[in-house]
C-alpha atoms as a PDB file:
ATOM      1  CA  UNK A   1     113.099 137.470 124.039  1.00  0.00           C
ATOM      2  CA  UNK A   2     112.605 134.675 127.502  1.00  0.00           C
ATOM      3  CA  UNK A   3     114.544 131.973 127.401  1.00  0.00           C
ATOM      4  CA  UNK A   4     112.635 128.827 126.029  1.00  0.00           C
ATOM      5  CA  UNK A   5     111.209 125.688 128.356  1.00  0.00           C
ATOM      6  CA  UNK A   6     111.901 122.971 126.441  1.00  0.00           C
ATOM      7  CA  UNK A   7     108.302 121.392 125.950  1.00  0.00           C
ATOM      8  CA  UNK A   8     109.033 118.813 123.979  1.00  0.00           C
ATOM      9  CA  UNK A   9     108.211 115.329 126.048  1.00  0.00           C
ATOM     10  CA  UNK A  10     110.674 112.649 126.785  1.00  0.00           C
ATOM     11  CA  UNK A  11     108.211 110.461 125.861  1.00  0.00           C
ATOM     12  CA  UNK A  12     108.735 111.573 122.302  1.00  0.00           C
ATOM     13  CA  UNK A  13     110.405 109.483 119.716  1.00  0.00           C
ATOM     14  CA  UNK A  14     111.607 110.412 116.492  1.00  0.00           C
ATOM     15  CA  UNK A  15     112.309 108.517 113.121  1.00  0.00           C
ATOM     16  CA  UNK A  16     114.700 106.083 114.875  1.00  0.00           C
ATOM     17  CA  UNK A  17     112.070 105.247 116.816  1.00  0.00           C
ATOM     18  CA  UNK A  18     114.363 106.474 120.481  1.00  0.00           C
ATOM     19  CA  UNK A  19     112.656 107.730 123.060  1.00  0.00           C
ATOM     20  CA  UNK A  20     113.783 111.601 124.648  1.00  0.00           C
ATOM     21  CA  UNK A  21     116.080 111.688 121.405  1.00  0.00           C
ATOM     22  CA  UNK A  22     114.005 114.691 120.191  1.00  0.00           C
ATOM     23  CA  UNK A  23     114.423 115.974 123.325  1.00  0.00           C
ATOM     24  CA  UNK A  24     117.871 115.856 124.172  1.00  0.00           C
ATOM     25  CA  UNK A  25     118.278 117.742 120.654  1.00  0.00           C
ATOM     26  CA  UNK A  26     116.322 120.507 121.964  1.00  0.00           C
ATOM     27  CA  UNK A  27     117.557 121.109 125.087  1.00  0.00           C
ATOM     28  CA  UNK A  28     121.339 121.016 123.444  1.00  0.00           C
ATOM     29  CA  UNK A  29     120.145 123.401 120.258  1.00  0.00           C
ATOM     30  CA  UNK A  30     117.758 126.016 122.985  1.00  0.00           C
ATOM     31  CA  UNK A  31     121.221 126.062 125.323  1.00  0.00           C
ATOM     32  CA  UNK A  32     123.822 126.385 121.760  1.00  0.00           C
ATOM     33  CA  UNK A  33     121.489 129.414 121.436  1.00  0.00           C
ATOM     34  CA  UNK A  34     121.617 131.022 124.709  1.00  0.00           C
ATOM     35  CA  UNK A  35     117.952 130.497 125.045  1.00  0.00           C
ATOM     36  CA  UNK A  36     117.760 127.633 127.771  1.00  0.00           C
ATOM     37  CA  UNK A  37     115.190 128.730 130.709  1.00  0.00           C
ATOM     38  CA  UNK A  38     117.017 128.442 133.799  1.00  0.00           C
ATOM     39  CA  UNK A  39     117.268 124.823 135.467  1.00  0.00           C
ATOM     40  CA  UNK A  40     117.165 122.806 132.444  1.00  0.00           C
ATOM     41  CA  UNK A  41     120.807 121.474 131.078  1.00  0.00           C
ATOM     42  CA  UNK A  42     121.742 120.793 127.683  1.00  0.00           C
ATOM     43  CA  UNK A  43     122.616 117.449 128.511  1.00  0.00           C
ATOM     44  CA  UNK A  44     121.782 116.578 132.260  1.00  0.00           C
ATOM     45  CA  UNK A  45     122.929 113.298 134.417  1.00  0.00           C
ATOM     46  CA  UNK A  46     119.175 111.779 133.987  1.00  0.00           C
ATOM     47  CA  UNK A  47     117.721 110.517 130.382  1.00  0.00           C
ATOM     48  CA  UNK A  48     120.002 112.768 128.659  1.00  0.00           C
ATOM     49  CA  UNK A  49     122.912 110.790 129.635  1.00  0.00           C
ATOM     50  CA  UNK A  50     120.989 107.567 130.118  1.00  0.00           C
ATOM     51  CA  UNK A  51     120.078 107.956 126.061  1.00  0.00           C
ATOM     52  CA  UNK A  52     123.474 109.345 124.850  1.00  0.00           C
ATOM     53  CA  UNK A  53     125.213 106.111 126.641  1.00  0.00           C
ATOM     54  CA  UNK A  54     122.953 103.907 125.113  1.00  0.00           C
ATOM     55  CA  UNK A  55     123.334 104.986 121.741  1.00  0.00           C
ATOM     56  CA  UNK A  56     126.978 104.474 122.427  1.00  0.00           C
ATOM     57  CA  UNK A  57     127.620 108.227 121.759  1.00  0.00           C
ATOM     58  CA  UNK A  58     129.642 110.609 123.235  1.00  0.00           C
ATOM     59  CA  UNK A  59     128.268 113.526 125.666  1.00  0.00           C
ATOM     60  CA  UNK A  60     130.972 116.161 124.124  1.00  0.00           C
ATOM     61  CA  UNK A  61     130.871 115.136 120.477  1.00  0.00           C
ATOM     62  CA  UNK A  62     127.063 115.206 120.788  1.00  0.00           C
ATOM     63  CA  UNK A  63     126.731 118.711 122.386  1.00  0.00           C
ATOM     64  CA  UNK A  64     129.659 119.497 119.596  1.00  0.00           C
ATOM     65  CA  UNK A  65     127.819 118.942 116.700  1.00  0.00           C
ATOM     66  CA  UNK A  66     124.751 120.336 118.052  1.00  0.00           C
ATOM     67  CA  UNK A  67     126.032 123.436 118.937  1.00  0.00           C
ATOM     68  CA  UNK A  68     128.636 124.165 115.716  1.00  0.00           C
ATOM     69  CA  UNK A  69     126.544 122.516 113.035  1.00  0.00           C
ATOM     70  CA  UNK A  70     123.243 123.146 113.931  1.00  0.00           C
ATOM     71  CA  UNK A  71     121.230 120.297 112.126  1.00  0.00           C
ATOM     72  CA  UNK A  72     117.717 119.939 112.138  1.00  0.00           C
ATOM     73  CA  UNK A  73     115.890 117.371 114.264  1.00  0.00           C
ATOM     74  CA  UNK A  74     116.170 114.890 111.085  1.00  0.00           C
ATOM     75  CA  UNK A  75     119.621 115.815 110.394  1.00  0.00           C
ATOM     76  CA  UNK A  76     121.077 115.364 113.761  1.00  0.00           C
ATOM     77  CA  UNK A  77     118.915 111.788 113.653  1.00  0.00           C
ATOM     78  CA  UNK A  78     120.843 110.664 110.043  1.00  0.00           C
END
């Protein structure tokens, strides 16, 4: 199988109501699973960062318990 593009839109929010949140999850969960396309980060310097820093979250424990717990989009939103 290709690895994945993530297509879903940084203009997306979720539950919280956070913009790129779904995002970010994606791109973490596609690159936990080897399946990143090439080019695209888990968690890049841009709105990645920009949304993990204003959630006052951690880049490593976020990528963490993306990559070893592997919640859903709702779980990883809770």
């Amino acid at each position: 199988m290709s690895n994945i593009v993530p297509l879903i839109s940084s203009g997306t929010k979720g539950p919280l109501g956070v913009l790129h949140l779904p995002r970010l999850w994606q791109k973490v969960s596609l690159e936990a699973a080897g399946k990143i396309a090439d080019g695209y980060p888990g968690i890049g310097a841009g709105y990645d960062s920009m949304v993990i820093d204003g959630l006052g979250l951690d880049k490593e424990a976020v990528k963490s318990y993306i990559t070893n717990e592997k919640p859903t989009y709702t779980q990883f939103e809770a």
